[in-house]
C-alpha atoms as a PDB file:
ATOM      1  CA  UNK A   1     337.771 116.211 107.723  1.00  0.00           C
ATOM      2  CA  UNK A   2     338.408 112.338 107.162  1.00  0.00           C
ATOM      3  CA  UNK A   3     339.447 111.710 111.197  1.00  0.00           C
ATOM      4  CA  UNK A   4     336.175 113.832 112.244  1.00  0.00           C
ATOM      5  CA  UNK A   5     333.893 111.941 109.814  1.00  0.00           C
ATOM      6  CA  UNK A   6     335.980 108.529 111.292  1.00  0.00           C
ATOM      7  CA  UNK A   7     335.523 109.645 114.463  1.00  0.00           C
ATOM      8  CA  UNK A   8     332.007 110.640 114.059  1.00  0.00           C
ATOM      9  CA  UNK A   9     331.027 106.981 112.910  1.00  0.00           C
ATOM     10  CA  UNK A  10     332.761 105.791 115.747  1.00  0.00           C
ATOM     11  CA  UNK A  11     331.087 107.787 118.400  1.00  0.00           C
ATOM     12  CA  UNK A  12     327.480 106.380 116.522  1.00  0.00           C
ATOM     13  CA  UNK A  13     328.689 102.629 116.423  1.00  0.00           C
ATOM     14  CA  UNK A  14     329.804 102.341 119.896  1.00  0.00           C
ATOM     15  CA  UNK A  15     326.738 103.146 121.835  1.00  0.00           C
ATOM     16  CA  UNK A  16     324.786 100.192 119.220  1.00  0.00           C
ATOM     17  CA  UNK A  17     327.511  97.717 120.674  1.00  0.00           C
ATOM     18  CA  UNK A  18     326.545  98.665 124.384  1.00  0.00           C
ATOM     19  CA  UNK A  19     322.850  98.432 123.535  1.00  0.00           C
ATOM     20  CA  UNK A  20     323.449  95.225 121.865  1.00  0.00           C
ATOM     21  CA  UNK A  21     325.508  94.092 125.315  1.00  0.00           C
ATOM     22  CA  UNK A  22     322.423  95.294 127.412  1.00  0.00           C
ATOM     23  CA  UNK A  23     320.101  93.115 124.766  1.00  0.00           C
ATOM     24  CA  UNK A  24     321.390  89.567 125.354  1.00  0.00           C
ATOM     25  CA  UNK A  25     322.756  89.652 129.020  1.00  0.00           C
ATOM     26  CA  UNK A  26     319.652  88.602 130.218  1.00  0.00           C
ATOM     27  CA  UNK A  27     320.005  85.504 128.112  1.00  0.00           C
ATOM     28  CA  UNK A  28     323.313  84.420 127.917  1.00  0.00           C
ATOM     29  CA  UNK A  29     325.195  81.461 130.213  1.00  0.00           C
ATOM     30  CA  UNK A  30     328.764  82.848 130.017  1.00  0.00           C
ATOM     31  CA  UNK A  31     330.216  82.953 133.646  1.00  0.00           C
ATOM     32  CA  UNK A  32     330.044  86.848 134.914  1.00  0.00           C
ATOM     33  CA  UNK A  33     334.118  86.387 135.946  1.00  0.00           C
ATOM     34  CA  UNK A  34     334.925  85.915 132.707  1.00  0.00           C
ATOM     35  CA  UNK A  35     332.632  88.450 130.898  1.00  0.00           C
ATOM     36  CA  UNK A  36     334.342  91.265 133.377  1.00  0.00           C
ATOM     37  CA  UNK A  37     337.638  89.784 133.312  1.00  0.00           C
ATOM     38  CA  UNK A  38     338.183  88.113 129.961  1.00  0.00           C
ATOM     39  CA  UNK A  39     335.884  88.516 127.504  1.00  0.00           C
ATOM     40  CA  UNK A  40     336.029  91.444 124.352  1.00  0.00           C
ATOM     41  CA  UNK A  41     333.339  92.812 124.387  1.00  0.00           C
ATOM     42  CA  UNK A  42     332.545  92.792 120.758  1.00  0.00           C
ATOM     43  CA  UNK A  43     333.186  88.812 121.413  1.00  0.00           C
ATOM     44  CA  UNK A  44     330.266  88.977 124.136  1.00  0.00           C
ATOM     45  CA  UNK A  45     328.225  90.061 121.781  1.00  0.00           C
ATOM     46  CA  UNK A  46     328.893  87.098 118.845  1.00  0.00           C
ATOM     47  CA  UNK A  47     329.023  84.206 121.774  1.00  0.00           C
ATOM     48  CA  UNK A  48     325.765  85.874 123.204  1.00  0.00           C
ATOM     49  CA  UNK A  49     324.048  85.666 120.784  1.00  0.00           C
ATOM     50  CA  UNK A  50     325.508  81.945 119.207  1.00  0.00           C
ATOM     51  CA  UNK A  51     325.079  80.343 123.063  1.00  0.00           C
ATOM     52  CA  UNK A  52     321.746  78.530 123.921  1.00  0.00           C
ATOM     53  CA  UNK A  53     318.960  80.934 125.522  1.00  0.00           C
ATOM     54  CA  UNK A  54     317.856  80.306 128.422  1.00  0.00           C
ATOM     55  CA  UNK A  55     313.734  81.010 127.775  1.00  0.00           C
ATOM     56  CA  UNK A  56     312.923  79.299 131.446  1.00  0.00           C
ATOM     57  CA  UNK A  57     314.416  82.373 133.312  1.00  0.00           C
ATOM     58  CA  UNK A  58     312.015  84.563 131.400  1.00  0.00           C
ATOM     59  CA  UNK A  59     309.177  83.145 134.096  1.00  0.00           C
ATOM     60  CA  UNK A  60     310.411  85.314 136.712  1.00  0.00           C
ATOM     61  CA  UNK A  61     311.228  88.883 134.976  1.00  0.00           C
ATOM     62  CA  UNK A  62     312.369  90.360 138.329  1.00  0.00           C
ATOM     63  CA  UNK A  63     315.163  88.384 138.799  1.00  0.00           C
ATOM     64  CA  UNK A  64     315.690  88.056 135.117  1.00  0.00           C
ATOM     65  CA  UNK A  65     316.346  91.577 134.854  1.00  0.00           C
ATOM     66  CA  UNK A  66     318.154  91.754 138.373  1.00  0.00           C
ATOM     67  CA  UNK A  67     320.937  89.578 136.924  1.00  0.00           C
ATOM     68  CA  UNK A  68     321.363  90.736 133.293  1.00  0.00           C
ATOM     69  CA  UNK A  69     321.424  94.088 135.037  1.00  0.00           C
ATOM     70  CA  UNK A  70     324.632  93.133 137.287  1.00  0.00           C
ATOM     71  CA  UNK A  71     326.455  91.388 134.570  1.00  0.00           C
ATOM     72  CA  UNK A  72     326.029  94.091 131.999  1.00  0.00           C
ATOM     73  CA  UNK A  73     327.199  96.389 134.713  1.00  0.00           C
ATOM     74  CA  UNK A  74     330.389  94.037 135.958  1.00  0.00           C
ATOM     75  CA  UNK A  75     331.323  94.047 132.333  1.00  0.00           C
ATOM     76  CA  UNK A  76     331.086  97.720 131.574  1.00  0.00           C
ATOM     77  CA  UNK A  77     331.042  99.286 134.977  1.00  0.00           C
ATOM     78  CA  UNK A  78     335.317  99.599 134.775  1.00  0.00           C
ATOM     79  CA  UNK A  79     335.057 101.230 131.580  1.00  0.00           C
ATOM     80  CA  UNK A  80     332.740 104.019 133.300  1.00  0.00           C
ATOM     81  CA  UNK A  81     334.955 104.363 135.924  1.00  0.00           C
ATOM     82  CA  UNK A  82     338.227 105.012 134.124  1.00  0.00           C
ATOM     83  CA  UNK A  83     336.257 107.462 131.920  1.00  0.00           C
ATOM     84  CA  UNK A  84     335.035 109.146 134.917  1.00  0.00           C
ATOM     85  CA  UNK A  85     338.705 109.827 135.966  1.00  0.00           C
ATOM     86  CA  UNK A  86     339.229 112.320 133.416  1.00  0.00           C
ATOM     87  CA  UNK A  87     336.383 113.978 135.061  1.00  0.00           C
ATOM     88  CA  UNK A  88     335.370 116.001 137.968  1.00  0.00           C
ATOM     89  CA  UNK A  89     334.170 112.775 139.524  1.00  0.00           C
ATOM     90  CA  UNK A  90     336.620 111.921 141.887  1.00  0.00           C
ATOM     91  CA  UNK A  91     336.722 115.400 143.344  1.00  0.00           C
ATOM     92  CA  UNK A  92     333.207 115.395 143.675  1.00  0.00           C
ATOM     93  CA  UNK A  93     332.731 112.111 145.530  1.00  0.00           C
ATOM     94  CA  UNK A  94     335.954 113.083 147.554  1.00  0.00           C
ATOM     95  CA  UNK A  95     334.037 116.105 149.001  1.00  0.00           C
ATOM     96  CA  UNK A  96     331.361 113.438 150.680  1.00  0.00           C
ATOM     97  CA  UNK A  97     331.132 114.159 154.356  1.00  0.00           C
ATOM     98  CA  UNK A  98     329.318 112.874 157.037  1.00  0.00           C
ATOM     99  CA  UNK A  99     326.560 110.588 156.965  1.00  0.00           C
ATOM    100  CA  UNK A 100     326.427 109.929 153.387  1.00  0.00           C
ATOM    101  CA  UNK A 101     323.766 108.167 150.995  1.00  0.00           C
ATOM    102  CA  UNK A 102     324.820 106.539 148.022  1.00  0.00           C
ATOM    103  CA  UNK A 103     322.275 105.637 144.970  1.00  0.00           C
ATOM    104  CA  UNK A 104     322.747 103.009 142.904  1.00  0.00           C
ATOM    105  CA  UNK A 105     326.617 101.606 144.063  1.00  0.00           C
ATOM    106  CA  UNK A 106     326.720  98.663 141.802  1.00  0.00           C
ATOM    107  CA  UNK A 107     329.753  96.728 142.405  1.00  0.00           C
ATOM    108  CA  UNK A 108     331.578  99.836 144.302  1.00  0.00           C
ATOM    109  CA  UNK A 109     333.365 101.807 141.472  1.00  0.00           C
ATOM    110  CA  UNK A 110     333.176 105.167 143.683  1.00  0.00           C
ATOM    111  CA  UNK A 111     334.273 103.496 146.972  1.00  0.00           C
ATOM    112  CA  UNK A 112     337.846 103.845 146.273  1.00  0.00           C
ATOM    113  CA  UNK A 113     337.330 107.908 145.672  1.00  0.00           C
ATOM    114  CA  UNK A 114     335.708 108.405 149.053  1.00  0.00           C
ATOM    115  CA  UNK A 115     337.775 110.403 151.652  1.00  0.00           C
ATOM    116  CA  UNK A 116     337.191 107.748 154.341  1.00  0.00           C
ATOM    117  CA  UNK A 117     338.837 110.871 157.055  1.00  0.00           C
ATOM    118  CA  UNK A 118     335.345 112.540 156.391  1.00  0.00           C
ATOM    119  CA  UNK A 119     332.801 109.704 156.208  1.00  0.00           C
ATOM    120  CA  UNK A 120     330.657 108.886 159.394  1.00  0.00           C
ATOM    121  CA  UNK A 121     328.331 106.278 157.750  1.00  0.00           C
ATOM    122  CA  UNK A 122     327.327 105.623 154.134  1.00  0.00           C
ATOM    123  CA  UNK A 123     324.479 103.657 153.025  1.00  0.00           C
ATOM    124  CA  UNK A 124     324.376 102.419 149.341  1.00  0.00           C
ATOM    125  CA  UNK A 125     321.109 102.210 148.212  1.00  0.00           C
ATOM    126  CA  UNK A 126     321.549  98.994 145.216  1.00  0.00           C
ATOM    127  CA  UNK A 127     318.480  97.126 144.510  1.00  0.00           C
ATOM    128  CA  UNK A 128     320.220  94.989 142.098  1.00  0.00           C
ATOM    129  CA  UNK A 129     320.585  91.912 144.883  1.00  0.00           C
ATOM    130  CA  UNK A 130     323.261  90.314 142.274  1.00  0.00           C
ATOM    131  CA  UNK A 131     325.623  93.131 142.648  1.00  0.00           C
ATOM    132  CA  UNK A 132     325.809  93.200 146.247  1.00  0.00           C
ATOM    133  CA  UNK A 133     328.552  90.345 146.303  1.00  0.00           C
ATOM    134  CA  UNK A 134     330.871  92.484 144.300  1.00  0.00           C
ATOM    135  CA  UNK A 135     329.539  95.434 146.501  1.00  0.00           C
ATOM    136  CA  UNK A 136     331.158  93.444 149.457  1.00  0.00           C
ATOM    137  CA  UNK A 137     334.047  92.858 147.972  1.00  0.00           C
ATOM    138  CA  UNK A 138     334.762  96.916 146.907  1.00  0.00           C
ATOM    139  CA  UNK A 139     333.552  97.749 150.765  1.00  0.00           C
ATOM    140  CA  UNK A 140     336.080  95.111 152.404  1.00  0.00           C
ATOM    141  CA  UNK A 141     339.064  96.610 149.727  1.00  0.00           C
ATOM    142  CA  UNK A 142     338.499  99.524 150.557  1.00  0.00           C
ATOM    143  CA  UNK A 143     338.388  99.105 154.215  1.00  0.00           C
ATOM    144  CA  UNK A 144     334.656 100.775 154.853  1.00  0.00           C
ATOM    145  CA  UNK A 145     333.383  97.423 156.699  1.00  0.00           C
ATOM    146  CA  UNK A 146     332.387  99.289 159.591  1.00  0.00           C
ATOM    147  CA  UNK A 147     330.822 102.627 158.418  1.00  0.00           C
ATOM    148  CA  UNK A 148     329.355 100.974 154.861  1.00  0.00           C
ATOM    149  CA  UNK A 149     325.771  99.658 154.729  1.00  0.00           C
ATOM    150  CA  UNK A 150     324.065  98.073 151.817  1.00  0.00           C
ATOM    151  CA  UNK A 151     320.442  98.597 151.726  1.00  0.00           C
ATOM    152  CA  UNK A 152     318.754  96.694 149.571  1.00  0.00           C
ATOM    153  CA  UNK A 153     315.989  98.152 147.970  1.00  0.00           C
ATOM    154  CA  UNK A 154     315.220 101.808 145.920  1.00  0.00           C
ATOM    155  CA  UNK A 155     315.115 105.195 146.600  1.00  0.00           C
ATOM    156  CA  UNK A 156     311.179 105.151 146.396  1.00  0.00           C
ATOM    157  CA  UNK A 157     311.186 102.447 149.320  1.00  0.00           C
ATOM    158  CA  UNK A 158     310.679 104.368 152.129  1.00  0.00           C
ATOM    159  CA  UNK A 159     310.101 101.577 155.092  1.00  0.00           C
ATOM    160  CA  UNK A 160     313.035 100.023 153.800  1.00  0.00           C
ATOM    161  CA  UNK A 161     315.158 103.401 154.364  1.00  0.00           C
ATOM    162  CA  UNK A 162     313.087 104.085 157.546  1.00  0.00           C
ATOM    163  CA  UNK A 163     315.024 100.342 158.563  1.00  0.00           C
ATOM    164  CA  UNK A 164     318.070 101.918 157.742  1.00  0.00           C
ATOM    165  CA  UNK A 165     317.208 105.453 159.580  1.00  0.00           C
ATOM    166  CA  UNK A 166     317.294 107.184 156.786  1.00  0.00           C
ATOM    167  CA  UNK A 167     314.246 109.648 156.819  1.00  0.00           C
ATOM    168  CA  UNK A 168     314.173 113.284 155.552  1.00  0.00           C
ATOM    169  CA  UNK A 169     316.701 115.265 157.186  1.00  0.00           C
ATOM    170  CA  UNK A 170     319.210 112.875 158.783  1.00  0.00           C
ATOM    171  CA  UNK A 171     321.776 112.788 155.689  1.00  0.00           C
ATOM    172  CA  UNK A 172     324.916 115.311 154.986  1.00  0.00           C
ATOM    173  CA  UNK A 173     325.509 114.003 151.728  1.00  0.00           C
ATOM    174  CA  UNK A 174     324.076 112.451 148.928  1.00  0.00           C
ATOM    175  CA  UNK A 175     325.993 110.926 146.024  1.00  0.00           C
ATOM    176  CA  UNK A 176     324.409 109.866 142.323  1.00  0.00           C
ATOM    177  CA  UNK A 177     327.082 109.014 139.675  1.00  0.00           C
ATOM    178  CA  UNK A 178     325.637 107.683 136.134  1.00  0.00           C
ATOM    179  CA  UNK A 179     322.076 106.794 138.036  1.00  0.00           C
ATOM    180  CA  UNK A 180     319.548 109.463 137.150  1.00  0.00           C
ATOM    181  CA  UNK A 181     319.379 108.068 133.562  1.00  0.00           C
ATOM    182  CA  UNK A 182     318.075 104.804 134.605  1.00  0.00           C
ATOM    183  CA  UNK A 183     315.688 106.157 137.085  1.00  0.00           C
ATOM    184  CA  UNK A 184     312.060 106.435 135.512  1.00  0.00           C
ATOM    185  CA  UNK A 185     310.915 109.789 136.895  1.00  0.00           C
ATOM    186  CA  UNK A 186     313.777 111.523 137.847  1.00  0.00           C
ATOM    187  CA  UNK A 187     312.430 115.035 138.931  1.00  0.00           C
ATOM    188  CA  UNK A 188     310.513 113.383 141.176  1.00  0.00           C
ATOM    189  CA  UNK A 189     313.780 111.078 142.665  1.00  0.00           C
ATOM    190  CA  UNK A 190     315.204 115.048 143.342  1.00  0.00           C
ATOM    191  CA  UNK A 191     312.658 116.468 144.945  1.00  0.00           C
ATOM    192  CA  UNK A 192     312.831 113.122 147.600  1.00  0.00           C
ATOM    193  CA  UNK A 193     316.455 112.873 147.865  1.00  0.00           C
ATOM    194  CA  UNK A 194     316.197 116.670 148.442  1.00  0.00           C
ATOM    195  CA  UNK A 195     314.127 115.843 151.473  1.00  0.00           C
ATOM    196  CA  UNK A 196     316.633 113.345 152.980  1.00  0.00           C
ATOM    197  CA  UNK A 197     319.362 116.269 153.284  1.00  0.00           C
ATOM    198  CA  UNK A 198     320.077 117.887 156.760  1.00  0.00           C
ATOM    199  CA  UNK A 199     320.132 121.570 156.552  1.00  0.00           C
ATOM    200  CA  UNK A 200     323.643 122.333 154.585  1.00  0.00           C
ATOM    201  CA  UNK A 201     323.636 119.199 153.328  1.00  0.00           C
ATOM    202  CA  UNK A 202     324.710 118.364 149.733  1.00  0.00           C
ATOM    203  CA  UNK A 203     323.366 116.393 146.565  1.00  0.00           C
ATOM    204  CA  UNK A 204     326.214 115.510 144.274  1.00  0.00           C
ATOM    205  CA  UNK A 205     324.794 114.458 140.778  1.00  0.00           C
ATOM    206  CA  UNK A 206     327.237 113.594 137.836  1.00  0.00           C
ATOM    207  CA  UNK A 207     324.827 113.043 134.662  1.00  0.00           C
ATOM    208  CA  UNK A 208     325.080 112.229 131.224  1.00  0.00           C
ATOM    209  CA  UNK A 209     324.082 115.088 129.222  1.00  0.00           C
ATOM    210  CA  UNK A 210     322.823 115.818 125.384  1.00  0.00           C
ATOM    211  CA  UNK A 211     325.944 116.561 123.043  1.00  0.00           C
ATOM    212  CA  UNK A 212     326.497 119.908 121.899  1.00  0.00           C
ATOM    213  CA  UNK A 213     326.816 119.270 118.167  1.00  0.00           C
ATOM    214  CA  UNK A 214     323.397 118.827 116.383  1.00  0.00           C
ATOM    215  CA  UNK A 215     324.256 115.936 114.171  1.00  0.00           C
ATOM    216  CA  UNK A 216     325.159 114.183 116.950  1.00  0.00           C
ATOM    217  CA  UNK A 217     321.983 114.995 119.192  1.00  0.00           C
ATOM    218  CA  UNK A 218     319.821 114.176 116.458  1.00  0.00           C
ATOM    219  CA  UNK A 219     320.963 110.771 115.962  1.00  0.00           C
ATOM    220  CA  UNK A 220     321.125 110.170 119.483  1.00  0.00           C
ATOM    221  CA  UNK A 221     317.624 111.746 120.055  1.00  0.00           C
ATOM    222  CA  UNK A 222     316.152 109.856 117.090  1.00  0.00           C
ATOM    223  CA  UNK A 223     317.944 106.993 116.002  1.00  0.00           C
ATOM    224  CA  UNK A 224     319.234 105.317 119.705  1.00  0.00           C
ATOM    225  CA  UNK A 225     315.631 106.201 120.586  1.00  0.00           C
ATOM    226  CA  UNK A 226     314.105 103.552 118.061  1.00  0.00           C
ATOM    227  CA  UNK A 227     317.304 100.600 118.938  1.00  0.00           C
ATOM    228  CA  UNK A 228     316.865 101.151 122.906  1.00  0.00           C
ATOM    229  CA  UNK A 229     313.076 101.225 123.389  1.00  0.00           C
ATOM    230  CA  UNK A 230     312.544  97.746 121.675  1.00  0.00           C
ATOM    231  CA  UNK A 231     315.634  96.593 122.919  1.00  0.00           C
ATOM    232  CA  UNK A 232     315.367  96.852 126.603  1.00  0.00           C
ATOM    233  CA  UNK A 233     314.340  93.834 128.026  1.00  0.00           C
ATOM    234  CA  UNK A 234     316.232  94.363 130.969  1.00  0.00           C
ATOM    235  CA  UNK A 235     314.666  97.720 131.667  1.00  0.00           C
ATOM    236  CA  UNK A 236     318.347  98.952 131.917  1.00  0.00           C
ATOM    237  CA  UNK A 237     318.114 102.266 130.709  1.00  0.00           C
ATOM    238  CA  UNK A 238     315.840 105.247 129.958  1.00  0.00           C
ATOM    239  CA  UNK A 239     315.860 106.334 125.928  1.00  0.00           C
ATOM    240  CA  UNK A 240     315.748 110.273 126.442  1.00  0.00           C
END
């Protein structure tokens, strides 16, 4: 009873600390190298908020948000990912075939899972511009120079994908790991990625999903609601 309560607490504290993370990367100065590399993140958090803001950068939100976005992501992005391999994850991105659309790559955690043997192209949809460097870096490592494009925009731009050739049904496969939550209208992101499939073709969505035990889904559904809504500068995530 004591290690479920103590686990319990944990599994309530934890998400306030990534919320907290979310709330004072667009702010802080700290180099992004050493928040991914180096930094604890419960000592992000302290530094964070203890460094000078930096108020000026709120006069452009957009790119405000586009770079607390990528270093809140290069910080807990690897954490994700090893999660993830206790998962179905890497079988499911495995299975990509063909001409394959990506959305939301950030920094390239999936790359590494692809079966490159099956890939003809892959787009990654990212339109956080100050990931794309470490997106680069993940599609030279990984040895996907020539088949990977990074197209730089959203799902909902459709002249940019027309650029790209991607128009309804030209793609085999369409991958969306840990995205659907950030996305404001998600039915609606279905239905068009739906539309960008070839006959056959596949959607592979890994979600987060409400927890089974009520306690828990109550506090998530209530209390998280009430921390994340006012404390989403960034726009980073969605509160349901």
């Amino acid at each position: 009873m004591g290690l479920e309560l103590k686990n319990r607490a944990v599994s309530y504290v934890e998400p306030i600390l990534f919320v907290t993370h979310g709330v004072y990367c667009p702010f802080e100065r700290i180099p992004t190298r050493l928040i991914a590399k180096t930094t604890p993140d419960w000592l992000f958090v302290l530094v964070s908020v203890a460094v000078t803001m930096n108020f000026h950068a709120l006069s452009n939100l957009s790119a405000l948000k586009d770079r607390a976005f990528a270093k809140f992501w290069l910080a807990w992005g690897p954490g994700f990912t090893t999660m993830e391999n206790e998962s179905a994850v890497p079988a499911l991105v495995a299975s990509a075939y063909g001409v394959v659309v990506e959305i939301g790559p950030g920094s390239g955690n999936q790359l590494p899972r692809m079966d490159i043997s099956k890939l003809e192209k892959v787009y990654g949809i990212e339109p956080v511009i100050s990931l794309h460097a470490a997106l680069r870096l993940s599609i030279k490592e990984n040895k996907l120079n020539d088949i990977y494009h990074i197209v730089p925009g959203s799902i909902e731009d459709e002249t940019v994908l027309e650029k790209f050739g991607i128009t309804p049904g030209t793609v085999d496969t369409i991958i969306s790991i840990q995205v659907l939550c950030s996305v404001p209208h998600p039915q609606e992101t279905i239905r068009r990625l739906y539309q960008l499939l070839k006959p056959g073709g596949q959607l592979i969505i890994y979600e987060h999903i409400q927890n089974e035990d009520m306690v828990t889904k109550q506090v998530q559904s209530k209390l998280f609601y009430f921390l994340v809504e006012p404390a989403n500068p960034a726009g980073l995530w969605r509160a349901d």
